[in-house]
PDB file of N, CA and C in Angstrom:
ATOM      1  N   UNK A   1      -2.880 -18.499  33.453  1.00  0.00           N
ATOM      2  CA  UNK A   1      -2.578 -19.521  32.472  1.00  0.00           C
ATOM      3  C   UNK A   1      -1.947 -18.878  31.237  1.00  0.00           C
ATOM      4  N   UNK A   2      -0.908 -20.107  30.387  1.00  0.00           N
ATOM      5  CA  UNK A   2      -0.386 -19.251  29.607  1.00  0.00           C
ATOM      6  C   UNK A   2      -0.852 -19.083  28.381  1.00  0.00           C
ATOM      7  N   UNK A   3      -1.521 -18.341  27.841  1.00  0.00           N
ATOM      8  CA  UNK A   3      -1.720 -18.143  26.007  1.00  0.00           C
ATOM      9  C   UNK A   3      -1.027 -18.344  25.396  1.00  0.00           C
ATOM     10  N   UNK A   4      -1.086 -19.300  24.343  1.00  0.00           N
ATOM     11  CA  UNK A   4      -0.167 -19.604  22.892  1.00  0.00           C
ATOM     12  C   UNK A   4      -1.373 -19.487  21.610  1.00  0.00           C
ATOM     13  N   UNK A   5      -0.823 -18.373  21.080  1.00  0.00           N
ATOM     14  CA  UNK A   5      -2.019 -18.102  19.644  1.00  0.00           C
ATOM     15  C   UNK A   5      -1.334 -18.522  18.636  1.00  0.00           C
ATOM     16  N   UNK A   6      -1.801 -19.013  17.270  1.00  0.00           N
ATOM     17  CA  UNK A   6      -1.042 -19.484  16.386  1.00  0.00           C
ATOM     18  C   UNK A   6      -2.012 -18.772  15.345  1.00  0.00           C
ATOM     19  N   UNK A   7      -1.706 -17.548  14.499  1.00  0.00           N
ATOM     20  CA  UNK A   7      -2.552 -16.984  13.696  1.00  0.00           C
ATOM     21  C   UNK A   7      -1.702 -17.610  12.187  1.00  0.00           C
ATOM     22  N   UNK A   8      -2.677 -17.571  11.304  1.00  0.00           N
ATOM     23  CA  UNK A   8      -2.852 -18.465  10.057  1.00  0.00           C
ATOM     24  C   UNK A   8      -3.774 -17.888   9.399  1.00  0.00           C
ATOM     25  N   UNK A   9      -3.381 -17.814   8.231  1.00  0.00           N
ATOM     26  CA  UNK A   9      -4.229 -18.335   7.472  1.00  0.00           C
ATOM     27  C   UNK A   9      -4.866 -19.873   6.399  1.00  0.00           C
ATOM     28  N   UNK A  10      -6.131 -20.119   6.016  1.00  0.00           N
ATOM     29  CA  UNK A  10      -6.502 -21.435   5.358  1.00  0.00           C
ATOM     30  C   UNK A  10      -5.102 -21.596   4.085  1.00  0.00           C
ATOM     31  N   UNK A  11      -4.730 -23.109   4.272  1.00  0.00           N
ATOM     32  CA  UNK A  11      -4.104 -22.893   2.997  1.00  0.00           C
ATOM     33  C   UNK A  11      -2.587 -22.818   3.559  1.00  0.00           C
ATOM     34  N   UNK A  12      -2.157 -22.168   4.420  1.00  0.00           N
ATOM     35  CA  UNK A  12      -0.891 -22.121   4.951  1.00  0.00           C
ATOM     36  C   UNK A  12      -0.722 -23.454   5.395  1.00  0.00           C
ATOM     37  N   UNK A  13       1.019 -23.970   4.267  1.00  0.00           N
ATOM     38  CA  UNK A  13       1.545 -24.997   4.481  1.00  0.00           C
ATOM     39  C   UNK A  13       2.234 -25.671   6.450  1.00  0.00           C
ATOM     40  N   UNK A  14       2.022 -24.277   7.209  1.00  0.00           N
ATOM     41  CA  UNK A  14       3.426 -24.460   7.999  1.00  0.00           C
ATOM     42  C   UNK A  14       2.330 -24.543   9.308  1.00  0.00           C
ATOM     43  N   UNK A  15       1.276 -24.259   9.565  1.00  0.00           N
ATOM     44  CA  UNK A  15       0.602 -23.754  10.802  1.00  0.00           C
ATOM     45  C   UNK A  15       0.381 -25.331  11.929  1.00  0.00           C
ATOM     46  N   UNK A  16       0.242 -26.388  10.865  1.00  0.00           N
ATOM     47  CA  UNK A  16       0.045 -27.543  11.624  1.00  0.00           C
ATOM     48  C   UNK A  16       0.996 -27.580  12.502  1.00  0.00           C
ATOM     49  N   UNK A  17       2.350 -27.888  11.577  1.00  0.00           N
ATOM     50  CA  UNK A  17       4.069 -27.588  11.846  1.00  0.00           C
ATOM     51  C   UNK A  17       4.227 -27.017  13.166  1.00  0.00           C
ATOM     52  N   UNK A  18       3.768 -25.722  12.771  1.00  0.00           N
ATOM     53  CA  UNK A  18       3.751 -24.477  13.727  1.00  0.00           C
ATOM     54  C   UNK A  18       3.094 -25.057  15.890  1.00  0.00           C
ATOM     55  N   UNK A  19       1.960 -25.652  15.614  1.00  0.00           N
ATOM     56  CA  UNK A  19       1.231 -25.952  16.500  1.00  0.00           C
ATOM     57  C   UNK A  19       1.791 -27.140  17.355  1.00  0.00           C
ATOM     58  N   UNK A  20       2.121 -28.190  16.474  1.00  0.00           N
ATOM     59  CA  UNK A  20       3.150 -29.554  17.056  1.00  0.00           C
ATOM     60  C   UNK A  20       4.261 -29.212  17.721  1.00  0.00           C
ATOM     61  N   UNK A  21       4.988 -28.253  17.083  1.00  0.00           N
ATOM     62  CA  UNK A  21       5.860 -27.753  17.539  1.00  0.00           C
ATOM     63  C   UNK A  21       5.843 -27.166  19.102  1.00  0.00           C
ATOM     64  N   UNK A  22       4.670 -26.298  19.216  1.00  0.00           N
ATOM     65  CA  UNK A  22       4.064 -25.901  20.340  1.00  0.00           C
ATOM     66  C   UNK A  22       3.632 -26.666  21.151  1.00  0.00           C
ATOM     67  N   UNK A  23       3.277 -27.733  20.917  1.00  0.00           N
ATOM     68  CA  UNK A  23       2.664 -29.059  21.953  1.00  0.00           C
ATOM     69  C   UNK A  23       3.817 -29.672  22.256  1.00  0.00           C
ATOM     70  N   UNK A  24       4.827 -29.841  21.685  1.00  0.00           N
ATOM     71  CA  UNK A  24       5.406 -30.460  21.802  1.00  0.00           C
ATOM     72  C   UNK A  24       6.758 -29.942  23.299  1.00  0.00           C
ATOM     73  N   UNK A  25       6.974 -28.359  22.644  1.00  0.00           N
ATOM     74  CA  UNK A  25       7.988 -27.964  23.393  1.00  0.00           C
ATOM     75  C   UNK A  25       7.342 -28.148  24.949  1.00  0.00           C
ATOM     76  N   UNK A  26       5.959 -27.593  24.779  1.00  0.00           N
ATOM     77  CA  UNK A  26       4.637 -27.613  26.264  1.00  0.00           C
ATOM     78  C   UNK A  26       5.385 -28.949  26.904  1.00  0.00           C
ATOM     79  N   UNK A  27       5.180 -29.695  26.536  1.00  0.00           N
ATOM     80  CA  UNK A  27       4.966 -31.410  27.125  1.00  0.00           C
ATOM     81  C   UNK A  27       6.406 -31.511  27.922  1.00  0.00           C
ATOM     82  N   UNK A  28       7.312 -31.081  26.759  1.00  0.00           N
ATOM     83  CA  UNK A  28       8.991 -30.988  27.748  1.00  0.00           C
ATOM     84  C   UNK A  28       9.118 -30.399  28.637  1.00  0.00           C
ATOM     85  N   UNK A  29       8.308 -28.927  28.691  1.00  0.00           N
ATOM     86  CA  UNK A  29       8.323 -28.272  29.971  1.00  0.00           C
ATOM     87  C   UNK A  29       7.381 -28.358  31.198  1.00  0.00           C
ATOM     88  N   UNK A  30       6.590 -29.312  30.749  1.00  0.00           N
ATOM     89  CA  UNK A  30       5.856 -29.523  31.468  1.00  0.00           C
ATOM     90  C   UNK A  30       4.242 -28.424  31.862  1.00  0.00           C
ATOM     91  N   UNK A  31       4.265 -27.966  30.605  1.00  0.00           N
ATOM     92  CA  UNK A  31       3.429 -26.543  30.898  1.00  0.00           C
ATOM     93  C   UNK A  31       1.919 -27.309  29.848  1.00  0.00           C
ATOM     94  N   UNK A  32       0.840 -26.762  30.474  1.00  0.00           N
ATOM     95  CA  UNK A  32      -0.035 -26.887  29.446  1.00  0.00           C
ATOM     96  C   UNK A  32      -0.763 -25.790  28.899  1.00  0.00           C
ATOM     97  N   UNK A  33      -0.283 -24.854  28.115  1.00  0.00           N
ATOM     98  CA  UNK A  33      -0.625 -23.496  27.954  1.00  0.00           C
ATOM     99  C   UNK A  33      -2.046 -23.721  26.940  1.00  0.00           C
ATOM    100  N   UNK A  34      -2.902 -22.929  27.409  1.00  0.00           N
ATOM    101  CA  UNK A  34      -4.346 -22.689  26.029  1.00  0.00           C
ATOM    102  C   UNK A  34      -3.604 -22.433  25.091  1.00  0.00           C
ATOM    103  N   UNK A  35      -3.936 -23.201  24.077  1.00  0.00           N
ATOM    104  CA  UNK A  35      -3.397 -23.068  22.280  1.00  0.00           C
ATOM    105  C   UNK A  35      -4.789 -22.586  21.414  1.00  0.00           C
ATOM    106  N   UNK A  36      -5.150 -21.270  21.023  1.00  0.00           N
ATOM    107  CA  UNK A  36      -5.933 -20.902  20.382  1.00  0.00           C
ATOM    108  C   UNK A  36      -5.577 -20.573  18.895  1.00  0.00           C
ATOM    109  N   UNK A  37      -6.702 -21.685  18.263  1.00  0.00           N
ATOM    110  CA  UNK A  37      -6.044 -21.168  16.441  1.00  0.00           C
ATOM    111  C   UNK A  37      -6.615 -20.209  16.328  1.00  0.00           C
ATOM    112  N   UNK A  38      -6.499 -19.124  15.283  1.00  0.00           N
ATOM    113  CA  UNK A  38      -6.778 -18.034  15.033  1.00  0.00           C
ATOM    114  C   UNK A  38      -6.479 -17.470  13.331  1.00  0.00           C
ATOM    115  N   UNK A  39      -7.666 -17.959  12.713  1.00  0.00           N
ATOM    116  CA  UNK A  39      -7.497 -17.873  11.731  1.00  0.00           C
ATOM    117  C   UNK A  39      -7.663 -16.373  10.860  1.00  0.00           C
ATOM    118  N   UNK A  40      -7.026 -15.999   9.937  1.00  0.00           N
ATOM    119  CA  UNK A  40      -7.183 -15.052   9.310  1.00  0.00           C
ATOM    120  C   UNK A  40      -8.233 -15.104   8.163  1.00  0.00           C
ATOM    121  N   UNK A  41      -9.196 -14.366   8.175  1.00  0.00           N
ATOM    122  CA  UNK A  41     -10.201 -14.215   6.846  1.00  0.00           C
ATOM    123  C   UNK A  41      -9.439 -13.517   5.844  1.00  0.00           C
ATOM    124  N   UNK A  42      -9.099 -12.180   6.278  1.00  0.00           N
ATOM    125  CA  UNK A  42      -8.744 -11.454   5.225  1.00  0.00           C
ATOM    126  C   UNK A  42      -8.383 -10.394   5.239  1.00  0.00           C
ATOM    127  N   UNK A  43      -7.217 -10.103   4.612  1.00  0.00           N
ATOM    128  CA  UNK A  43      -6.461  -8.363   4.726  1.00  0.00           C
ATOM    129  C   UNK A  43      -6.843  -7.483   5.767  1.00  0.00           C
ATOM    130  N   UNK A  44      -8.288  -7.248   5.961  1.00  0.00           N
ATOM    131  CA  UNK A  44      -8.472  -6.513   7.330  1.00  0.00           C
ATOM    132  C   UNK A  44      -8.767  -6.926   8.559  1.00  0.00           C
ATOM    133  N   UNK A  45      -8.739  -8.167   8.606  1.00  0.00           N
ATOM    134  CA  UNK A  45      -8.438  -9.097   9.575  1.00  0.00           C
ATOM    135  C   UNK A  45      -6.622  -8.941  10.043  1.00  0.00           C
ATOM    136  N   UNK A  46      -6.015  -9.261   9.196  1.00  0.00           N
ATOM    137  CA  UNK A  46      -4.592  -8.916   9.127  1.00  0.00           C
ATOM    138  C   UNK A  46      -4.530  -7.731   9.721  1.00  0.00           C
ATOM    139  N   UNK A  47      -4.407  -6.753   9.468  1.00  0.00           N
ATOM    140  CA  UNK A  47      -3.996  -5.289   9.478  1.00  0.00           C
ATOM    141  C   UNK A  47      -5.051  -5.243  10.715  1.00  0.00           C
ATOM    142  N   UNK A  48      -5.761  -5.475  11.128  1.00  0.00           N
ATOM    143  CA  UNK A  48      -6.367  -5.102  12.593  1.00  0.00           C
ATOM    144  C   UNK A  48      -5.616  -5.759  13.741  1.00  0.00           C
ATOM    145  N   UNK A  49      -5.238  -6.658  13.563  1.00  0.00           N
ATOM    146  CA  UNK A  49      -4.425  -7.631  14.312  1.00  0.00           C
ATOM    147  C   UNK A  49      -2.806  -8.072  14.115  1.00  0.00           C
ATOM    148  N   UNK A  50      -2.614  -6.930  13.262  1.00  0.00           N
ATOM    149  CA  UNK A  50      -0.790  -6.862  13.062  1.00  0.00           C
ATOM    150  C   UNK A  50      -0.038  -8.407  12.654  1.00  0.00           C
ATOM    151  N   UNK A  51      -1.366  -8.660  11.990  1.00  0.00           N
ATOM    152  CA  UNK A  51      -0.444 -10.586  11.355  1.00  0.00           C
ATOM    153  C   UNK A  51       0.938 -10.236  10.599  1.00  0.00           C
ATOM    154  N   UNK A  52       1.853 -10.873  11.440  1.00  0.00           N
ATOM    155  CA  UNK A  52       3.423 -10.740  10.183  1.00  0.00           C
ATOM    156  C   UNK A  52       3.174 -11.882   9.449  1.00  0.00           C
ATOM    157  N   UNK A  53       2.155 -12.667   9.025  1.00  0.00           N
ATOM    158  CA  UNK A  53       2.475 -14.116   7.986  1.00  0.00           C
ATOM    159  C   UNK A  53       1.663 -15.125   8.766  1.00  0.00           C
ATOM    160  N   UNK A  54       1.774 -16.009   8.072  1.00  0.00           N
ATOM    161  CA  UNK A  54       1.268 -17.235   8.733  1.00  0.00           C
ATOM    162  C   UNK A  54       2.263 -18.194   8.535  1.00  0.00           C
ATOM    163  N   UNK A  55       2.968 -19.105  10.072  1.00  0.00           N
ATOM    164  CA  UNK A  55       2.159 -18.579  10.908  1.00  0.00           C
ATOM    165  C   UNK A  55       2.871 -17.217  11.986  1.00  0.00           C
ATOM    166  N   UNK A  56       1.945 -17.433  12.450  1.00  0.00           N
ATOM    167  CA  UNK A  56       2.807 -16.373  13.310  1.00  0.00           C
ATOM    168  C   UNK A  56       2.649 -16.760  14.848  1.00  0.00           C
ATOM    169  N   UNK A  57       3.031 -17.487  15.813  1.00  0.00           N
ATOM    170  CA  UNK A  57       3.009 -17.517  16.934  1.00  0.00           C
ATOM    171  C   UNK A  57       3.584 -17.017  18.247  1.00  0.00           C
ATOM    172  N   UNK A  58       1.969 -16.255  19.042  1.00  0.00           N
ATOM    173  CA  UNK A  58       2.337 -15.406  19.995  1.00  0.00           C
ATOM    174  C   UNK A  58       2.028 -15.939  21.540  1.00  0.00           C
ATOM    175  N   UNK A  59       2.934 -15.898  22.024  1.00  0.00           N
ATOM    176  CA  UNK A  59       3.311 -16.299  23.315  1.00  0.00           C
ATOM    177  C   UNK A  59       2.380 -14.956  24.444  1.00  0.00           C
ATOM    178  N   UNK A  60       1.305 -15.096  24.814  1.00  0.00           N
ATOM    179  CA  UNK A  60       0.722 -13.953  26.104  1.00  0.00           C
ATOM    180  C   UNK A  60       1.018 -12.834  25.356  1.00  0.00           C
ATOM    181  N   UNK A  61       0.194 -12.801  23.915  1.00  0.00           N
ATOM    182  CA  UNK A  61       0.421 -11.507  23.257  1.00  0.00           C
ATOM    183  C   UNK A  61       1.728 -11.292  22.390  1.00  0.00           C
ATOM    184  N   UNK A  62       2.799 -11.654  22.746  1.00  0.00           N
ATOM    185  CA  UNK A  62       4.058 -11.390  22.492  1.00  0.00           C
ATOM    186  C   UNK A  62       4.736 -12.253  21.241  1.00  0.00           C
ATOM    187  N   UNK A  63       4.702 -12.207  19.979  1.00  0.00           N
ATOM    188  CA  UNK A  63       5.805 -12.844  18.935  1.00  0.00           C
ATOM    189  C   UNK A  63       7.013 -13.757  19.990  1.00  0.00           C
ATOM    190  N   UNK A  64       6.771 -14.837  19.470  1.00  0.00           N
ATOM    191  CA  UNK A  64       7.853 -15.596  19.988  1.00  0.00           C
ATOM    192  C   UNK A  64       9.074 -14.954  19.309  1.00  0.00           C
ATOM    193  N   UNK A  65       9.002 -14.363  17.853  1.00  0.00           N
ATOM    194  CA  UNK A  65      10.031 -14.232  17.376  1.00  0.00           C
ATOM    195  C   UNK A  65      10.948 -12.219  17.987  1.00  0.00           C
ATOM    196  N   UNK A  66      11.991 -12.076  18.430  1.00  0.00           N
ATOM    197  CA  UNK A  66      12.452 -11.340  19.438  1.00  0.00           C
ATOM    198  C   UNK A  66      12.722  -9.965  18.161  1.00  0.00           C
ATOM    199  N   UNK A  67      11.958  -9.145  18.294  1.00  0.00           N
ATOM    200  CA  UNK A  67      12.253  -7.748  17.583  1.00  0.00           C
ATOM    201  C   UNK A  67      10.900  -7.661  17.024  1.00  0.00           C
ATOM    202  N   UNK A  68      10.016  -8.666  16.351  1.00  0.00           N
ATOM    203  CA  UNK A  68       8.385  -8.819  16.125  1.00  0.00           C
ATOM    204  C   UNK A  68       7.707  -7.632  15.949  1.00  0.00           C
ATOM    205  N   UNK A  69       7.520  -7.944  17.568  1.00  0.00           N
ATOM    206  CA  UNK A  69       6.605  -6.806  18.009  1.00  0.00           C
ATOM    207  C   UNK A  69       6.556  -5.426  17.499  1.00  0.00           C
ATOM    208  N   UNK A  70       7.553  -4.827  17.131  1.00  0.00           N
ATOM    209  CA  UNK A  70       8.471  -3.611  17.064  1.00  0.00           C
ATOM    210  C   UNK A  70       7.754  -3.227  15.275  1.00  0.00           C
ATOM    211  N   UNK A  71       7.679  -4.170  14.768  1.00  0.00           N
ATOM    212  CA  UNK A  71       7.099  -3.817  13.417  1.00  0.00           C
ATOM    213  C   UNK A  71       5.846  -3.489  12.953  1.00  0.00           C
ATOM    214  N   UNK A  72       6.128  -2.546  11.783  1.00  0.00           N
ATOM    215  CA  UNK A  72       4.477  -1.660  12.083  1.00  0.00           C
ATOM    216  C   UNK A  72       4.024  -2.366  11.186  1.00  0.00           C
ATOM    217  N   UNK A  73       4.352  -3.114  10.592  1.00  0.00           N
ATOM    218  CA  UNK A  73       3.474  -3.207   8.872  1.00  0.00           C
ATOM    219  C   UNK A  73       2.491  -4.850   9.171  1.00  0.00           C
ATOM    220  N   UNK A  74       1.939  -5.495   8.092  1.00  0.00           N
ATOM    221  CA  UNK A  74       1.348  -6.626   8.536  1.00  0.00           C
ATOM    222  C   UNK A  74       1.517  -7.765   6.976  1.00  0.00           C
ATOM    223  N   UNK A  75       1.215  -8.604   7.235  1.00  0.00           N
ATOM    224  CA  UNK A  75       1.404  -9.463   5.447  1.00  0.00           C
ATOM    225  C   UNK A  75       0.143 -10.697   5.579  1.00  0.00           C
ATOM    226  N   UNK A  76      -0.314 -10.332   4.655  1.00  0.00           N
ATOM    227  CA  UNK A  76      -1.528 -11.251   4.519  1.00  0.00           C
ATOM    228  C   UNK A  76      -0.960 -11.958   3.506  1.00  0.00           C
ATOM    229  N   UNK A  77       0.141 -13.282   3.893  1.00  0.00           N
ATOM    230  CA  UNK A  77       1.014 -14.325   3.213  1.00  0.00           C
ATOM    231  C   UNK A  77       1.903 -15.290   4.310  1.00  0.00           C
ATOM    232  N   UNK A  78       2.448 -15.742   3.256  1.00  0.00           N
ATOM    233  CA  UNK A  78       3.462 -16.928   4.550  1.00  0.00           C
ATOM    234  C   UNK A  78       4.449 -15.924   4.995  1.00  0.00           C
ATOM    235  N   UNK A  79       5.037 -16.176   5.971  1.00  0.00           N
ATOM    236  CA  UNK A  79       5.781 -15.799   6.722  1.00  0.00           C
ATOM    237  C   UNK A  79       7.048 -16.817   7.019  1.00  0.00           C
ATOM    238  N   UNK A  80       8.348 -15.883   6.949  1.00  0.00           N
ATOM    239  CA  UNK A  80       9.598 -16.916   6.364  1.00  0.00           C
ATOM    240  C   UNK A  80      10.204 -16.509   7.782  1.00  0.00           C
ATOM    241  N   UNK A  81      10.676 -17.677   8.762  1.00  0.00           N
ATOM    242  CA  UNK A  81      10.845 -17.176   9.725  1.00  0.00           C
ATOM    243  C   UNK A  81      13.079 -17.432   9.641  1.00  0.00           C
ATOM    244  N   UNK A  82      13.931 -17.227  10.094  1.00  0.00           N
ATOM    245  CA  UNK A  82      15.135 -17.006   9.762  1.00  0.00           C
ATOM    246  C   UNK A  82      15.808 -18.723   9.526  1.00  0.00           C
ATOM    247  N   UNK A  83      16.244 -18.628   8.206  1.00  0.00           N
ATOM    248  CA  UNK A  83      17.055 -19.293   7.377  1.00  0.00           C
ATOM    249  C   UNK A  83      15.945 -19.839   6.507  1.00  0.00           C
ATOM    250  N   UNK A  84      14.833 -19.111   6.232  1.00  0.00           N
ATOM    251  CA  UNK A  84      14.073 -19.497   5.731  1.00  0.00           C
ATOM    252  C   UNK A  84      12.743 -20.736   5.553  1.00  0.00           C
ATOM    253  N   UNK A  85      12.337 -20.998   7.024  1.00  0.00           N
ATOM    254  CA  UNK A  85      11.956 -21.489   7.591  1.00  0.00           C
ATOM    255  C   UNK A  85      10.603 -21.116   7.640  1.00  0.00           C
ATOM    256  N   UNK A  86       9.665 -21.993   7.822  1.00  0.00           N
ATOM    257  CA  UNK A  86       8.047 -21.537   7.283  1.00  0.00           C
ATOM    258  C   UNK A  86       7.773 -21.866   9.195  1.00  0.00           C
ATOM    259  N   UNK A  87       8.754 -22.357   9.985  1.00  0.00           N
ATOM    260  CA  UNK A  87       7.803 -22.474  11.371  1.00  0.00           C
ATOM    261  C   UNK A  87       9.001 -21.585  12.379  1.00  0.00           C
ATOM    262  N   UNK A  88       8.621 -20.822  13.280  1.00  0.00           N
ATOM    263  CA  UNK A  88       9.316 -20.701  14.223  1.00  0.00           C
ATOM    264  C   UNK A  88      10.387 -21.436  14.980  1.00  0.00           C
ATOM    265  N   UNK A  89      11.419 -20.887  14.596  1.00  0.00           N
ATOM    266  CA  UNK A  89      12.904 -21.799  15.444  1.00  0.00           C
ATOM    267  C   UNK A  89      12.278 -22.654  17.136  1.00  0.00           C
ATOM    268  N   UNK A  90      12.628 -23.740  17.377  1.00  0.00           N
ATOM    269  CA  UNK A  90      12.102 -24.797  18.407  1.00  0.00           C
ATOM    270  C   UNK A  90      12.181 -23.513  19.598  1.00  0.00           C
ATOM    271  N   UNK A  91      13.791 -23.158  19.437  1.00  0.00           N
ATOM    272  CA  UNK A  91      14.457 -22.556  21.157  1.00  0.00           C
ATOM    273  C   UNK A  91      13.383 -20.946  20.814  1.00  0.00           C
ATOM    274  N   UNK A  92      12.856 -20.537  19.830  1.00  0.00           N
ATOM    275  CA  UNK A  92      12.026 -19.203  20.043  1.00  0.00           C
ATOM    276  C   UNK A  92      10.760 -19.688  21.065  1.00  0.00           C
ATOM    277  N   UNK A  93      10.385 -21.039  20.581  1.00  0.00           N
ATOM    278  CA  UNK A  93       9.041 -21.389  21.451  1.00  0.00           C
ATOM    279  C   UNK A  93       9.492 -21.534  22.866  1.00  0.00           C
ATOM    280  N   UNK A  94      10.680 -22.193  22.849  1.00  0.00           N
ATOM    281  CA  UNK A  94      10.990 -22.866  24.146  1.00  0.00           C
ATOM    282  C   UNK A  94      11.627 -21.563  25.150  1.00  0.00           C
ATOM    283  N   UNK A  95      12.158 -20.706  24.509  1.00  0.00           N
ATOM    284  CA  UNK A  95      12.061 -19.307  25.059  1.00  0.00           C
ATOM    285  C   UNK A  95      11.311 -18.100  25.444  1.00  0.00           C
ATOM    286  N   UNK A  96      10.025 -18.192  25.000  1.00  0.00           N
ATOM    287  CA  UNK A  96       8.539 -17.683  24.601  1.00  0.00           C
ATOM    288  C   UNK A  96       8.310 -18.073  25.641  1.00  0.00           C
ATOM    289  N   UNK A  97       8.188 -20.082  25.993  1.00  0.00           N
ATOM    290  CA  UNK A  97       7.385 -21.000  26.764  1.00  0.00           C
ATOM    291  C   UNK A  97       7.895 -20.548  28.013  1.00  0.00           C
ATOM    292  N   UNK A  98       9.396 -20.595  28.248  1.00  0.00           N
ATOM    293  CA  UNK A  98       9.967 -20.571  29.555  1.00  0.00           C
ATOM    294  C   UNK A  98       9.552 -19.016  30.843  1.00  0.00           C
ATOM    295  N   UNK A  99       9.064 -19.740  31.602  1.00  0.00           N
ATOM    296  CA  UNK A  99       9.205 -18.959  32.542  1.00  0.00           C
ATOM    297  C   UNK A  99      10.039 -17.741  32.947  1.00  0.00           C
TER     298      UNK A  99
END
């Protein structure tokens, strides 16, 4: 089965966003992947678990977003995903999602 984690922290404007988004692309593909929230307490919560922001959603371990992984550092804050965007681009999920 497929894992979809959506790490956050309380307070982050985008994670709901983030999650609909994820149900949503699921339903088109017809997939019903476990969606586990995963909230962040705090800085060493972060840094144990390589949070880039909230949110941050990982596909079977893997950053939907493509180069992610590759980064060493972590941010206990929002996370601006490209053009400045607080949720992951639709086609990153739907590319993540796809088989």
């Amino acid at each position: 089965m497929t894992v979809v984690e959506i790490l956050y922290f309380d307070g982050c404007p985008h994670y709901e966003e983030a999650r609909a988004l994820v149900e949503r692309v699921s339903a088109e593909l017809a997939l019903a992947p476990e969606i586990r929230m995963t909230p962040m307490p705090d800085v060493d919560a972060a840094e144990q678990l390589r949070f880039l922001g909230s949110p941050t959603v990982r596909v079977d371990g893997r950053d939907v977003e493509p180069g992610a992984d590759e980064r060493k550092g972590f941010a206990f804050g929002c996370r601006v995903y490209e053009g400045g965007a607080g949720a992951p681009d639709e086609q990153l999920v739907r590319d993540a999602l796809t088989p």
